[in-house]
Protein backbone atom coordinates (compact mmCIF):
# COMPACT_ATOMS: atom_id res chain seq x y z
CA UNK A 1 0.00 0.00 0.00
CA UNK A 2 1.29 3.50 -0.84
CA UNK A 3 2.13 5.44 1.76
CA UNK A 4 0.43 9.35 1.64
CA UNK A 5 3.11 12.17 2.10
CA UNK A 6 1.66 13.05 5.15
CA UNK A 7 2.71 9.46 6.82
CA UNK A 8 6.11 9.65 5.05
CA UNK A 9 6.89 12.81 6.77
CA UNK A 10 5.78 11.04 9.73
CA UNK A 11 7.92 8.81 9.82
CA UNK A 12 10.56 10.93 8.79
CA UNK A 13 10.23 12.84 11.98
CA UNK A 14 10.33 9.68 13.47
CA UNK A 15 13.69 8.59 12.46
CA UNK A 16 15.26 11.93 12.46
CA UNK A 17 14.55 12.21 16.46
CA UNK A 18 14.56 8.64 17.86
CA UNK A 19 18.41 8.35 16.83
CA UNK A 20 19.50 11.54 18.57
CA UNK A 21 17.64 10.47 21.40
CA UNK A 22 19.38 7.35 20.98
CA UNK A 23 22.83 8.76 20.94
CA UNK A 24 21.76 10.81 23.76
CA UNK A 25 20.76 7.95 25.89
CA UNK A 26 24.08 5.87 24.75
CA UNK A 27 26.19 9.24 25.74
CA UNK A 28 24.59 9.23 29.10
CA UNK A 29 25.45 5.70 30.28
CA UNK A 30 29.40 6.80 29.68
CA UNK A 31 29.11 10.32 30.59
CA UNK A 32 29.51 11.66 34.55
CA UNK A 33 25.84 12.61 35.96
CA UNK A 34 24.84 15.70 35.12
CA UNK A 35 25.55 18.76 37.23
CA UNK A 36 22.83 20.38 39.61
CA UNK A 37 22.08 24.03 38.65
CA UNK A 38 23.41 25.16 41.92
CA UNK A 39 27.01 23.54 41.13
CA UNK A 40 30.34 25.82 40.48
CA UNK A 41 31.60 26.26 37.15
CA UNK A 42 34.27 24.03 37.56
CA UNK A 43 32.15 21.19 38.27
CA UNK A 44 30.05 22.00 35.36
CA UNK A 45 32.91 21.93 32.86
CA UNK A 46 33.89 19.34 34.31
CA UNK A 47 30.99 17.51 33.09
CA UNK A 48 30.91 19.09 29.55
CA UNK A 49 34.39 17.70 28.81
CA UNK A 50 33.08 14.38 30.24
CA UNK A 51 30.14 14.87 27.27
CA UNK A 52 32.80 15.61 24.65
CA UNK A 53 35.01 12.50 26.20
CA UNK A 54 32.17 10.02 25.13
CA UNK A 55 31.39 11.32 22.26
CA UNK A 56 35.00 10.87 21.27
CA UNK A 57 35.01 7.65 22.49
CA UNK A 58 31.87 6.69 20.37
CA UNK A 59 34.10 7.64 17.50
CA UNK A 60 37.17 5.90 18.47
CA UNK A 61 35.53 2.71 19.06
CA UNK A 62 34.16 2.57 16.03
CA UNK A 63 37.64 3.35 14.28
CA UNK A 64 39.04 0.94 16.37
CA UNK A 65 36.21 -2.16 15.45
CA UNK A 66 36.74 -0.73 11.75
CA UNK A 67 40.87 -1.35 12.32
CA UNK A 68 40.60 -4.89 13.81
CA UNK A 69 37.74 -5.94 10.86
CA UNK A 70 40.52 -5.25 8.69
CA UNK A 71 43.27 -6.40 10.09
CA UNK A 72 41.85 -9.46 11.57
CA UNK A 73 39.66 -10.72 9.34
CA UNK A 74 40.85 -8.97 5.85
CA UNK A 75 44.58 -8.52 6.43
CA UNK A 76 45.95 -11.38 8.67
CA UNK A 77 49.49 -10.48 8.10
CA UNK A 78 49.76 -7.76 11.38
CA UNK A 79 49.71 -10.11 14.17
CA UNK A 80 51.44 -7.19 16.44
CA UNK A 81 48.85 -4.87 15.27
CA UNK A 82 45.94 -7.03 16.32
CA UNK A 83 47.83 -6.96 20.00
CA UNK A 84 47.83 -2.88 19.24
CA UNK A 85 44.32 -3.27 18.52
CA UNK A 86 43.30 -5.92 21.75
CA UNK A 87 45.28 -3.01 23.94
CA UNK A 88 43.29 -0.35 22.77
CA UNK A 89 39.90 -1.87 22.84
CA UNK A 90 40.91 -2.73 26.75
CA UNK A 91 41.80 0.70 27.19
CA UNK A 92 38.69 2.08 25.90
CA UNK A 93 36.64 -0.07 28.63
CA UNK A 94 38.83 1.50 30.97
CA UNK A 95 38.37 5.11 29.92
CA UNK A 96 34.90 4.55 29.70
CA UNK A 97 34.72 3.93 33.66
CA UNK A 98 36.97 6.84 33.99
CA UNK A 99 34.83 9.28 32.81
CA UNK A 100 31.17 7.77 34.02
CA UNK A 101 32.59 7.65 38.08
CA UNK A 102 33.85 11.32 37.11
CA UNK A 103 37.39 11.17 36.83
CA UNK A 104 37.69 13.33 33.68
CA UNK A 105 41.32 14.51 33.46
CA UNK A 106 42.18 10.80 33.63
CA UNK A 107 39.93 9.72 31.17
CA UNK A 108 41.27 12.34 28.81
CA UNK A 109 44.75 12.11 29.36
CA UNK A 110 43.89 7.82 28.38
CA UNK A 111 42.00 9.11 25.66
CA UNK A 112 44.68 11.37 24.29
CA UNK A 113 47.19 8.17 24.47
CA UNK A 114 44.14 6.20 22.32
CA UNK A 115 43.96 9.26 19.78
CA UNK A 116 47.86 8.31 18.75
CA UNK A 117 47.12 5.06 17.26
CA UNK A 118 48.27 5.83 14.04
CA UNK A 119 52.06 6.28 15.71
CA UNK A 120 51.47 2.70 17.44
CA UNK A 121 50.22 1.76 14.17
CA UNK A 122 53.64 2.35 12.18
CA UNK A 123 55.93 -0.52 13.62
CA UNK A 124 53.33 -2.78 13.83
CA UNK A 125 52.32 -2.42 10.10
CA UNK A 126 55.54 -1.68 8.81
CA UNK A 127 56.60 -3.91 5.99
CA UNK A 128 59.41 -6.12 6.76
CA UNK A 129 59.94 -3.66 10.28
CA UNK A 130 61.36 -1.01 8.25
CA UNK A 131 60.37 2.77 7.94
CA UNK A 132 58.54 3.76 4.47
CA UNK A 133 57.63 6.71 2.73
CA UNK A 134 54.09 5.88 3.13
CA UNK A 135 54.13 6.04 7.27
CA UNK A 136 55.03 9.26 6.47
CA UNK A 137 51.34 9.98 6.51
CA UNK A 138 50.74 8.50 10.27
CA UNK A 139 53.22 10.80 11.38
CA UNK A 140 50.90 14.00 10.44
CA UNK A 141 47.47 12.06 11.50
CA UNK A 142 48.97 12.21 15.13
CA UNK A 143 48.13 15.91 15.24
CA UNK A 144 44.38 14.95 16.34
CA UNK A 145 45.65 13.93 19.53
CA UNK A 146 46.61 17.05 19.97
CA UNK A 147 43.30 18.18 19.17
CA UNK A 148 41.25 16.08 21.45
CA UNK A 149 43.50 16.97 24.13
CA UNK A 150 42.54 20.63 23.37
CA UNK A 151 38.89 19.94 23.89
CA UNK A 152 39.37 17.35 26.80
CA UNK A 153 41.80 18.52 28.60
CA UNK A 154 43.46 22.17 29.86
CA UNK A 155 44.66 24.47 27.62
CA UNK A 156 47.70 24.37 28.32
CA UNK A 157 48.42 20.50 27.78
CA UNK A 158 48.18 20.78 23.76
CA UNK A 159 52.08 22.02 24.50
CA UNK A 160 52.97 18.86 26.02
CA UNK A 161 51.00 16.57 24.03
CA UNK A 162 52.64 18.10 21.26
CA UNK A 163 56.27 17.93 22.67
CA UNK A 164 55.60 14.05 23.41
CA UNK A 165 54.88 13.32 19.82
CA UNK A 166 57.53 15.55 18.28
CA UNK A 167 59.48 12.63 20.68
CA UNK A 168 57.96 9.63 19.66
CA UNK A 169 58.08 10.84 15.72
CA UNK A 170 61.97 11.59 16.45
CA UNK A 171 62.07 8.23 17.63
CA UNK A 172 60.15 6.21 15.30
CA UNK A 173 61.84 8.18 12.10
CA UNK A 174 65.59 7.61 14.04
CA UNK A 175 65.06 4.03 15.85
CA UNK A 176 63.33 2.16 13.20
CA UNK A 177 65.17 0.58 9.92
CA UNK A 178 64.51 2.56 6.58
CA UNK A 179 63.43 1.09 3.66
CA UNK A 180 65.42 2.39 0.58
CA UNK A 181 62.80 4.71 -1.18
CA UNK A 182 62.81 6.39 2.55
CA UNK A 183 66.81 6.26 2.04
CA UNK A 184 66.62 7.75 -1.10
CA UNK A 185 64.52 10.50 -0.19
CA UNK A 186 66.50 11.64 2.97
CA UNK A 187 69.61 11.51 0.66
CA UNK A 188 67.49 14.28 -2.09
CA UNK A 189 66.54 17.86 -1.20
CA UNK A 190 63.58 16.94 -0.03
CA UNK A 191 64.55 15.26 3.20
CA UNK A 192 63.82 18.49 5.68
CA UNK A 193 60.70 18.56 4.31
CA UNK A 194 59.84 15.00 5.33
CA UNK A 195 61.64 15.13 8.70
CA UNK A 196 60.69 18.42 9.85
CA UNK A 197 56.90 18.13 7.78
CA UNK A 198 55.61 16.52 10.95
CA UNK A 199 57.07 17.95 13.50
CA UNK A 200 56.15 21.82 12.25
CA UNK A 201 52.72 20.31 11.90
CA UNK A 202 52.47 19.46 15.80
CA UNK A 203 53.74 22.94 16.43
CA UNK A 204 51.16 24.96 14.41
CA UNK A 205 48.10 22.41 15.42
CA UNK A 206 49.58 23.02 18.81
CA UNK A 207 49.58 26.63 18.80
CA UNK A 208 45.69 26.84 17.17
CA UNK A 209 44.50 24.84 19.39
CA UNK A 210 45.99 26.32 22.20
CA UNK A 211 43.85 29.69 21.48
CA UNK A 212 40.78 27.84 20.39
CA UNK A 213 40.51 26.13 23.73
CA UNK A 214 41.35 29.31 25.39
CA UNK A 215 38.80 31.43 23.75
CA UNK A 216 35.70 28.57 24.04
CA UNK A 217 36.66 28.41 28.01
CA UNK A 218 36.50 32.06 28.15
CA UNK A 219 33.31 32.21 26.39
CA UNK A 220 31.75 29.74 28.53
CA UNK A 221 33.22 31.69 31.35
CA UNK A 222 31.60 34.90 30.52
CA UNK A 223 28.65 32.57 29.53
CA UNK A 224 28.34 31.46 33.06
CA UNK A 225 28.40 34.92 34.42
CA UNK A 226 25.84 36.12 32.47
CA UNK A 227 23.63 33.39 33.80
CA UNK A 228 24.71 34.13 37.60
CA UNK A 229 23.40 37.72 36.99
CA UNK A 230 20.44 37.39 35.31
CA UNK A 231 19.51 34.80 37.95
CA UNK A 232 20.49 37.37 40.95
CA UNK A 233 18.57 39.71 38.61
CA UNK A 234 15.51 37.30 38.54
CA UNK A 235 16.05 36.90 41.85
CA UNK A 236 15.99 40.53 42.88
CA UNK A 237 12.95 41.36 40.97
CA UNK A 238 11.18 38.50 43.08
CA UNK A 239 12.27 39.85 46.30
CA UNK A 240 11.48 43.43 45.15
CA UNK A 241 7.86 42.07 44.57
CA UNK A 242 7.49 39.92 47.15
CA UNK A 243 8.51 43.26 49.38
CA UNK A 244 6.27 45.42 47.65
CA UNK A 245 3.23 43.19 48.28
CA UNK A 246 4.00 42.81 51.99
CA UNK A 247 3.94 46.25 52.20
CA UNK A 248 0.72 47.06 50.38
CA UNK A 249 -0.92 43.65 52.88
CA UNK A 250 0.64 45.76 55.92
CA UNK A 251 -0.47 49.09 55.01
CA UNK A 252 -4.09 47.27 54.37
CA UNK A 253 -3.94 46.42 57.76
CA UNK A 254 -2.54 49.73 59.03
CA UNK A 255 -5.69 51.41 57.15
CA UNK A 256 -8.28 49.30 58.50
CA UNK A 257 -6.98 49.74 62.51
CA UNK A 258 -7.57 53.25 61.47
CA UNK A 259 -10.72 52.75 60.50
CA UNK A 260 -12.01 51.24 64.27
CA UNK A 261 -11.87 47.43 62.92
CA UNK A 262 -10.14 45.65 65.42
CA UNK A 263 -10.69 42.24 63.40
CA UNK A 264 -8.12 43.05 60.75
CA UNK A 265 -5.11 40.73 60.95
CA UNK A 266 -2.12 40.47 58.48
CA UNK A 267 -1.54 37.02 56.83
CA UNK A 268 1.00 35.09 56.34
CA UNK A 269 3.81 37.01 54.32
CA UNK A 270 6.57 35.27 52.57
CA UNK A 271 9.14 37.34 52.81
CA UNK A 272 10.10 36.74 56.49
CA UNK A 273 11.35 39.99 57.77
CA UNK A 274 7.70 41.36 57.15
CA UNK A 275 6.40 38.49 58.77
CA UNK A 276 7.51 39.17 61.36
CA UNK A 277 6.21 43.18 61.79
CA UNK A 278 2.92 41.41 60.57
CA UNK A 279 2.91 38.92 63.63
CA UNK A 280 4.30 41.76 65.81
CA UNK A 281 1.31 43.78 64.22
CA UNK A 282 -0.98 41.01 65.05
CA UNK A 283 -0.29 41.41 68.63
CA UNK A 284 -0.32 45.09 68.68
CA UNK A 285 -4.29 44.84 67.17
CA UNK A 286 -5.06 42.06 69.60
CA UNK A 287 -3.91 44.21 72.82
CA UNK A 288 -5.46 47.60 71.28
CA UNK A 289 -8.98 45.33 70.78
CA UNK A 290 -8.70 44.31 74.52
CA UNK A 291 -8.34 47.55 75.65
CA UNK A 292 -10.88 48.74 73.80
CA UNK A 293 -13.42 46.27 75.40
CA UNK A 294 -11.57 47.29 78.70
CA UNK A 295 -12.55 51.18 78.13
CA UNK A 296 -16.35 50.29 76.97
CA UNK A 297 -16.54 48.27 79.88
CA UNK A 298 -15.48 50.92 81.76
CA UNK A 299 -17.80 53.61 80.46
CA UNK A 300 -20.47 51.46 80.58
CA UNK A 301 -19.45 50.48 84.62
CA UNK A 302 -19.53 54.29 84.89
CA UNK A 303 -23.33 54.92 83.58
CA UNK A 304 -24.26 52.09 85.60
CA UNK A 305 -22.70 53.23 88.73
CA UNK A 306 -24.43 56.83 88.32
CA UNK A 307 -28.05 55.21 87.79
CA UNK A 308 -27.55 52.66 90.87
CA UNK A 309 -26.28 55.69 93.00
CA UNK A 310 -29.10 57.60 91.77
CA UNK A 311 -31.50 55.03 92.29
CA UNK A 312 -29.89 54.53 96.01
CA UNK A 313 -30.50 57.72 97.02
CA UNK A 314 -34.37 57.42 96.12
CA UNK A 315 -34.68 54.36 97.94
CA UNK A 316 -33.01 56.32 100.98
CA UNK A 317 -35.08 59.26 100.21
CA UNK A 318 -38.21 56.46 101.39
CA UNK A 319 -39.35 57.01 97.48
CA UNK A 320 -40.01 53.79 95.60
CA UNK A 321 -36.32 53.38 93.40
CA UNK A 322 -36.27 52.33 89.76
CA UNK A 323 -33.37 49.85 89.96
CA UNK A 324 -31.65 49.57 87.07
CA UNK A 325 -31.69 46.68 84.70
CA UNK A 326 -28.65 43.86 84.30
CA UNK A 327 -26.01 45.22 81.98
CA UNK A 328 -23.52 43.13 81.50
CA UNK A 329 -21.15 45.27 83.75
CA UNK A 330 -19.83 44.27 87.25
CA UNK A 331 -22.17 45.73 89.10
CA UNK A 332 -24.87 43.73 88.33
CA UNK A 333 -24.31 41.73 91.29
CA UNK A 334 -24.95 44.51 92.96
CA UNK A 335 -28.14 45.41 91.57
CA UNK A 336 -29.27 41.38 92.10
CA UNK A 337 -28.09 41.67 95.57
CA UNK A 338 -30.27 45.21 96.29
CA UNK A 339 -33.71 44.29 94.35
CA UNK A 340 -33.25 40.79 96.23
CA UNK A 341 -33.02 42.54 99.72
CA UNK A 342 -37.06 42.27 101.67
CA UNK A 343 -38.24 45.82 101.12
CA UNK A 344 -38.48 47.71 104.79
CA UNK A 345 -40.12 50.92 106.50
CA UNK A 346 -38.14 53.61 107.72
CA UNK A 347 -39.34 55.49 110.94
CA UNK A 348 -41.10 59.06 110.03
CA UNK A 349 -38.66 61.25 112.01
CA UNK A 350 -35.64 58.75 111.20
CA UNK A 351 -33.11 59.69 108.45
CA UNK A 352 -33.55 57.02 105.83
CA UNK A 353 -30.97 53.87 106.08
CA UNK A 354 -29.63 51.56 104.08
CA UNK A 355 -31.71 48.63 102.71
CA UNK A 356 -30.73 45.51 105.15
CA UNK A 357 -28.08 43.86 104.10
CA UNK A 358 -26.49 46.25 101.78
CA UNK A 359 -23.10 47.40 101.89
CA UNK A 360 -21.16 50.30 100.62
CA UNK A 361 -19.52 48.51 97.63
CA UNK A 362 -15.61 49.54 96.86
CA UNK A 363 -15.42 50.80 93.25
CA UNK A 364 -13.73 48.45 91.24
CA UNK A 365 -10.20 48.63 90.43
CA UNK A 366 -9.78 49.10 86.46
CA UNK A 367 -6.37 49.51 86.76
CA UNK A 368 -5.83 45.78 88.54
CA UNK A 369 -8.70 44.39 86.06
CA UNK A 370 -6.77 45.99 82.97
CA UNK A 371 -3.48 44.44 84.40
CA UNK A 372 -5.11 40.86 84.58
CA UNK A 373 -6.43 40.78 81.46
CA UNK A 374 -6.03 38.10 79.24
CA UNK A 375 -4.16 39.54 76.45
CA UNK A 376 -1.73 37.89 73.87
CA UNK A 377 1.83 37.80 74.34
CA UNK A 378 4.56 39.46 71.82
CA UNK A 379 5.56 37.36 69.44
CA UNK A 380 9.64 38.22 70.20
CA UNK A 381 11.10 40.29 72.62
């Protein structure tokens, strides 16, 4: 069945993101952990060159199962390469648990040591054991180690990487046995060229690289900061808003104490130094209600005091009094104790007395009742 356009592009899409993801997932099991967000810089570059050390790895392995197909199973005339080879597989494995525990510099400086295979390569392929024109070649493909050790390792190291193969080169081109069209060509005019080819080549690679590596790790420097301050930024705006809101909640509350309501409380502010007024504010409104009661209590203790003396006097007087009615004050167990008293007779020519079993009652003490009250304590000293 023919497939419409529509489900070709669909699948498509499909291929084109499941092997990223793939790779992805692949470069995770031999990559460290990632970093958290809150981690230094160092530790974060420390786990981007642990990325780039897989993903060279990926690479090299699959140069290296490309090398032993061939010279295992196409070429069987390199037994001393197919040791090479065994080695190098052994010490990918190790590199590999290297860089997933974390151990990046080691894994890269391994890794650099894997990236000059091609100078292992020339005495074990050499024909007959002897030097050839045609190793000439391997000698400039060792330059990539000098790369990856730009992009693995410090800066600074491309030097020595570079000063350790000028060494090896030296000592391949001087320590192994020529072949004669290698003879011949360091007996013409061209023999500086094919000595000191290689060895200028390390230099300049060396010397690139060196400033690429510098300027990436400055850019991801400067990188880095940016994101530090436009996170303090974010940051600051947050806390600015946060503090602005408090303020508006606590000048709400300020505004409706004005106002006579003694119910108004601040919430719960997150930013805790204004939590803290709030609570304090809290308080303040909880002791200002209770003293509020405390005065209409004591107005109203007032106005009842007046009527009852008023009303005392009448019943002196011999008059009938109008005792005044429970109001929720103190002295209404007065008032219960005078209207429950048997009503008596005075003589004509006596001056009028006190109803039996009333007693002069002592005022009572606001000062000792406003004291004793009930009220909340602050919420810090």
């Amino acid at each position: 069945m023919q497939q419409t356009p529509s489900t070709l592009e669909q699948g498509l899409d499909i291929r084109a993101t499941s092997a990223p993801s793939q790779i992805g997932r692949l470069l995770s099991l031999i990559s460290p952990p990632p970093a958290p967000a809150s981690a230094s810089f160092d530790a974060r570059e420390r786990v981007r060159r642990g990325r780039l050390v897989g993903a060279l790895l990926l690479a090299f392995t699959l140069i290296e199962l490309a090398a032993l197909f061939q010279f295992v199973i196409v070429d069987d005339d390199h037994p001393l390469m197919k040791i090479t080879l065994v080695v190098t597989l052994a010490l990918t494995v190790v590199v590999v648990a290297l860089n997933r525990s974390g151990r990046v510099t080691m894994a890269g400086l391994l890794l650099v040591a894997l990236a000059n295979l091609p100078l292992a390569s020339i005495p074990a392929t050499a024909i007959d054991g002897k030097f050839d024109i045609v190793d000439l070649g391997a000698l400039y493909l060792a330059a990539g180690s000098v790369l990856v050790a730009a992009s693995v390792l410090e800066p600074w190291s491309v030097f020595a990487v570079a000063a350790i193969n000028c060494a090896l080169m030296t000592l391949i081109i001087v320590g192994m046995p020529h072949s004669a069209a290698f003879d011949e060509l360091l007996a013409s005019n061209n023999a500086q060229q094919a000595f000191a080819g290689p060895l200028l080549m390390q230099v300049v690679v060396a010397l690139v690289a060196y400033f690429w590596a510098r300027s990436v790790l400055s850019a991801l420097k400067r990188a880095d900061r940016a994101e530090e301050i436009a996170a303090l930024e974010r940051r600051e705006v947050e806390r600015t808003h946060e503090l602005e809101q408090g303020v508006r909640e606590l000048l709400a509350v300020h505004v409706l104490l004005a106002n006579g309501d003694f119910q108004a409380r601040a919430q719960p502010i997150r930013n805790p130094l204004l939590w803290q007024i709030g609570a304090s504010l809290n308080t303040l409104i909880a002791r200002f209600a209770r003293l509020a009661q405390m005065d209409f209590l004591l107005r109203r203790t007032d106005q009842e005091a007046r009527r009852l003396a008023e009303s005392i006097r009448i019943a002196r007087a011999g008059r009938q009094p109008i005792w005044p009615a429970p109001s929720g004050t103190p002295l209404d167990e007065v008032i219960l104790a005078l209207t429950d008293t048997a009503s008596y007779a005075a003589p004509a020519n006596a001056a009028p007395a006190a109803p039996r079993g009333f007693a002069p009652t002592p005022a009572p003490n606001t000062s000792s009742a406003l004291s004793e009250a009930n009220l909340p304590e602050w919420p810090f000293a």
